[in-house]
C-alpha atoms as a PDB file:
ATOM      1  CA  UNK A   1     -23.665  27.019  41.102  1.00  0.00           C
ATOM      2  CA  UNK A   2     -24.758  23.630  40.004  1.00  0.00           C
ATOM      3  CA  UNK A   3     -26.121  24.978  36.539  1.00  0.00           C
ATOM      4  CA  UNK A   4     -23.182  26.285  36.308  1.00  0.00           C
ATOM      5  CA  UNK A   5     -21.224  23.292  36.851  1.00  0.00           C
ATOM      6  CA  UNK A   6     -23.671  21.505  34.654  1.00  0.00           C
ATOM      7  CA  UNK A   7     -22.784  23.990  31.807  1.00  0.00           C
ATOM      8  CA  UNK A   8     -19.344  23.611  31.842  1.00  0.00           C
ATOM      9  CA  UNK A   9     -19.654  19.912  31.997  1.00  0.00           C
ATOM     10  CA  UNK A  10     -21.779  20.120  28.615  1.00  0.00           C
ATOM     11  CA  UNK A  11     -19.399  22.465  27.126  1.00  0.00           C
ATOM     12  CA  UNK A  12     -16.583  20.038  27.494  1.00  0.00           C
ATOM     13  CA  UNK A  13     -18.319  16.871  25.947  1.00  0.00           C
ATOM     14  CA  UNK A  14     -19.381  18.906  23.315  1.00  0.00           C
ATOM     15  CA  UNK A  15     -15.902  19.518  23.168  1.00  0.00           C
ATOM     16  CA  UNK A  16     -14.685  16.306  22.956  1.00  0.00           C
ATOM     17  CA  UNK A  17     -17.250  14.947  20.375  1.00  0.00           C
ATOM     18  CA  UNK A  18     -15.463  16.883  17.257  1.00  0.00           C
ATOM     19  CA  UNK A  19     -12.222  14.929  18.909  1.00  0.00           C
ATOM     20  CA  UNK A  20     -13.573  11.623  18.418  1.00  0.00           C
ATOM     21  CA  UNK A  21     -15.588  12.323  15.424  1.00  0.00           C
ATOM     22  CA  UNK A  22     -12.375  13.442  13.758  1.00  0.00           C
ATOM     23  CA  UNK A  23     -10.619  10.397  15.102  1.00  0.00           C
ATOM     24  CA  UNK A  24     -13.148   7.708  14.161  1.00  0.00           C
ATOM     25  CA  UNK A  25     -12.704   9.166  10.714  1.00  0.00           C
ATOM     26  CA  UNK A  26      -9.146   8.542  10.764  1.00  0.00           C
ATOM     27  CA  UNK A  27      -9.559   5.008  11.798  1.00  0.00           C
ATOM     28  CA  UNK A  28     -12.668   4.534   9.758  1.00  0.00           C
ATOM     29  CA  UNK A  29     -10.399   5.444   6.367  1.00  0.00           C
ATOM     30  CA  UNK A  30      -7.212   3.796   7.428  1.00  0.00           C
ATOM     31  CA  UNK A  31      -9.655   0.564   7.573  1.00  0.00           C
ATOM     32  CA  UNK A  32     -10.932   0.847   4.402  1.00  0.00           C
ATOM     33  CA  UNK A  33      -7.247   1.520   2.537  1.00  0.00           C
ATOM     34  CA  UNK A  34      -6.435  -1.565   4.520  1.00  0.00           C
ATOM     35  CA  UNK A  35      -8.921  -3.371   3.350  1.00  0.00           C
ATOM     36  CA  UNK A  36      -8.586  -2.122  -0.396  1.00  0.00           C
ATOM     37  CA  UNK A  37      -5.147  -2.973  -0.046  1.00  0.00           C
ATOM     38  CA  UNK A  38      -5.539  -6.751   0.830  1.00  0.00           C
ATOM     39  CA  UNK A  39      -8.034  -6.958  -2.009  1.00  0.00           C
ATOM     40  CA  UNK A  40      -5.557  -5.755  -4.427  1.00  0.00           C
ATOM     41  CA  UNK A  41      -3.208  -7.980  -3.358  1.00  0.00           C
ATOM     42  CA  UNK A  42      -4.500 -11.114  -2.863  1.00  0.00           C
ATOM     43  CA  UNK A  43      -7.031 -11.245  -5.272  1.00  0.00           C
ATOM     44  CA  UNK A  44      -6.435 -11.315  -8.750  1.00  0.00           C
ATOM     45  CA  UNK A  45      -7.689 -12.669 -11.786  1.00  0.00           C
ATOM     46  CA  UNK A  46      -6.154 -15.943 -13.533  1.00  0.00           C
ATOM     47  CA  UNK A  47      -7.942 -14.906 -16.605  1.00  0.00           C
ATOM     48  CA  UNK A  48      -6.189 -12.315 -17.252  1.00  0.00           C
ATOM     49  CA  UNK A  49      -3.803 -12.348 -19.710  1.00  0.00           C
ATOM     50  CA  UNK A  50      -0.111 -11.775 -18.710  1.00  0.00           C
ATOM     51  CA  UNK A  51       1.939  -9.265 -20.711  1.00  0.00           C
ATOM     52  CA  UNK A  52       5.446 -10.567 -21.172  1.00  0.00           C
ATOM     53  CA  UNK A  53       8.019  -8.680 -23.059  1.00  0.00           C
ATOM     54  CA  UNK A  54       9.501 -10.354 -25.382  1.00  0.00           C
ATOM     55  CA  UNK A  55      13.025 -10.985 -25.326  1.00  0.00           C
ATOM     56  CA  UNK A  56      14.061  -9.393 -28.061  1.00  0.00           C
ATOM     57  CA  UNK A  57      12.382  -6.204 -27.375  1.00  0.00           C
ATOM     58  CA  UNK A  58      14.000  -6.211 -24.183  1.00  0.00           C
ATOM     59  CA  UNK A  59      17.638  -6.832 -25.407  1.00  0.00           C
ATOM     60  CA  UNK A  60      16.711  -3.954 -27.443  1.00  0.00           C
ATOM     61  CA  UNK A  61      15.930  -1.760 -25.152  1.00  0.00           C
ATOM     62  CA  UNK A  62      18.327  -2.709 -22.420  1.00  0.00           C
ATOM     63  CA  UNK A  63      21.267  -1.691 -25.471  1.00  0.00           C
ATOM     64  CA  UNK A  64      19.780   1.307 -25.868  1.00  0.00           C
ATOM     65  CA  UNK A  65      20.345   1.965 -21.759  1.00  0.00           C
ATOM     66  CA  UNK A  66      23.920   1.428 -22.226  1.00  0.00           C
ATOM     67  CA  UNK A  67      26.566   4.054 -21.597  1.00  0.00           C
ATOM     68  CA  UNK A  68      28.187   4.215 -24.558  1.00  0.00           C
ATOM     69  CA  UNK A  69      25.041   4.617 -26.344  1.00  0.00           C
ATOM     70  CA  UNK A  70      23.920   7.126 -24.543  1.00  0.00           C
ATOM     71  CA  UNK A  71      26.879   9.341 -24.710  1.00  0.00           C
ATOM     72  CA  UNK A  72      27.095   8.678 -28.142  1.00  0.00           C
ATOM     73  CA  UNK A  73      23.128   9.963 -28.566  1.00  0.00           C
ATOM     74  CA  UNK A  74      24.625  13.063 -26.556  1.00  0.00           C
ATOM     75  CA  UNK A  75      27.311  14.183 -28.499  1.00  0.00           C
ATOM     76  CA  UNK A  76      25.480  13.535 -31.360  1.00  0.00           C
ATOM     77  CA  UNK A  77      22.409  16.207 -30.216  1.00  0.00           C
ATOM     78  CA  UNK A  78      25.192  18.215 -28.975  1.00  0.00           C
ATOM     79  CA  UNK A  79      26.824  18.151 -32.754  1.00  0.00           C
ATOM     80  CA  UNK A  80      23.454  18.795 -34.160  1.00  0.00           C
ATOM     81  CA  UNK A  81      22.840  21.908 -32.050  1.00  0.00           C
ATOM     82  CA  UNK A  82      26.372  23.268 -32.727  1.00  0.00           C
ATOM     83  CA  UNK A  83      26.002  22.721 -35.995  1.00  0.00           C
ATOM     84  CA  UNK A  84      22.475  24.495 -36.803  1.00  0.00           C
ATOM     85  CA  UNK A  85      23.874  27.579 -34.185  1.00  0.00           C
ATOM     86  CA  UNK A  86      26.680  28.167 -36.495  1.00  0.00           C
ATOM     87  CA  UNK A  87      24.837  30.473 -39.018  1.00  0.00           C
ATOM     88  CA  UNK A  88      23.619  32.488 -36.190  1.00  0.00           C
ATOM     89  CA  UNK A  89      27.053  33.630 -34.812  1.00  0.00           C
ATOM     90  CA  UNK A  90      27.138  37.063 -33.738  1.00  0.00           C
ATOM     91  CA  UNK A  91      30.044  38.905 -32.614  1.00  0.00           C
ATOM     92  CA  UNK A  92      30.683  38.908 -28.724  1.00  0.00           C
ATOM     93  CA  UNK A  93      30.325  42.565 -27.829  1.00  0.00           C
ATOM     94  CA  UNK A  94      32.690  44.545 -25.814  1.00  0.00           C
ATOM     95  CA  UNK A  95      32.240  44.885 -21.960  1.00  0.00           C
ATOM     96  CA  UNK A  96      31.920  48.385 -21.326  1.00  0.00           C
ATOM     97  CA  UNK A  97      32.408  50.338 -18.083  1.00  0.00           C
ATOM     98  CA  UNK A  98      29.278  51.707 -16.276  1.00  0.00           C
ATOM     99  CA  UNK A  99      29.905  55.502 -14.711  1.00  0.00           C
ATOM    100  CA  UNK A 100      27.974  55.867 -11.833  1.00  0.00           C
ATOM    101  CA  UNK A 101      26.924  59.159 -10.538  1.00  0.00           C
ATOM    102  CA  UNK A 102      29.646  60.557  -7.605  1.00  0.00           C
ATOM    103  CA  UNK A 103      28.671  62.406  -4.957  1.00  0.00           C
ATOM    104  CA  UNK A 104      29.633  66.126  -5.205  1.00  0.00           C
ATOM    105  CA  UNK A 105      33.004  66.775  -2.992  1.00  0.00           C
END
């Protein structure tokens, strides 16, 4: 009886080890993103260059972003398409009733 007792009791911490291996993991990689996350953010390079738009370009490209201009880009593809479609008008075909087989009376 106490081998078997002993058994069991090695069965169940062998049990638990893939627990705490899997665990340990999980805490081992959440550390490191951690980390790699601090070190992104706080330290940076002041030799780097920074890239500024300038303002120009972006007045540009914030009138292009307007409403009007896009609706007007819209209708204008929409015009386009209509327009090269209109050679390839066919006429619309007539609906016509399907007979389905009726069971004999």
């Amino acid at each position: 009886m106490w081998n078997l007792l002993h058994e069991t009791d090695s069965a169940v911490a062998t049990a638990r080890r893939p627990r705490w291996l899997c665990a340990g993991a999980l805490v081992l990689a959440g550390g490191f993103f951690l980390l790699g996350f601090l070190f992104g953010w706080f330290i940076k390079s002041s030799s780097e260059a920074t890239n500024i738009t300038p303002k120009h370009n972006m007045k540009a490209f914030l009138d292009e972003l307007k409403a009007e201009n896009i609706k007007n880009f819209a209708l204008v593809a929409q015009a386009g398409v209509q327009w090269r479609d209109l050679g390839k008008l066919q006429p619309v075909s007539q609906i016509q009733a399907i007979l389905l087989p009726q069971p004999p009376e």
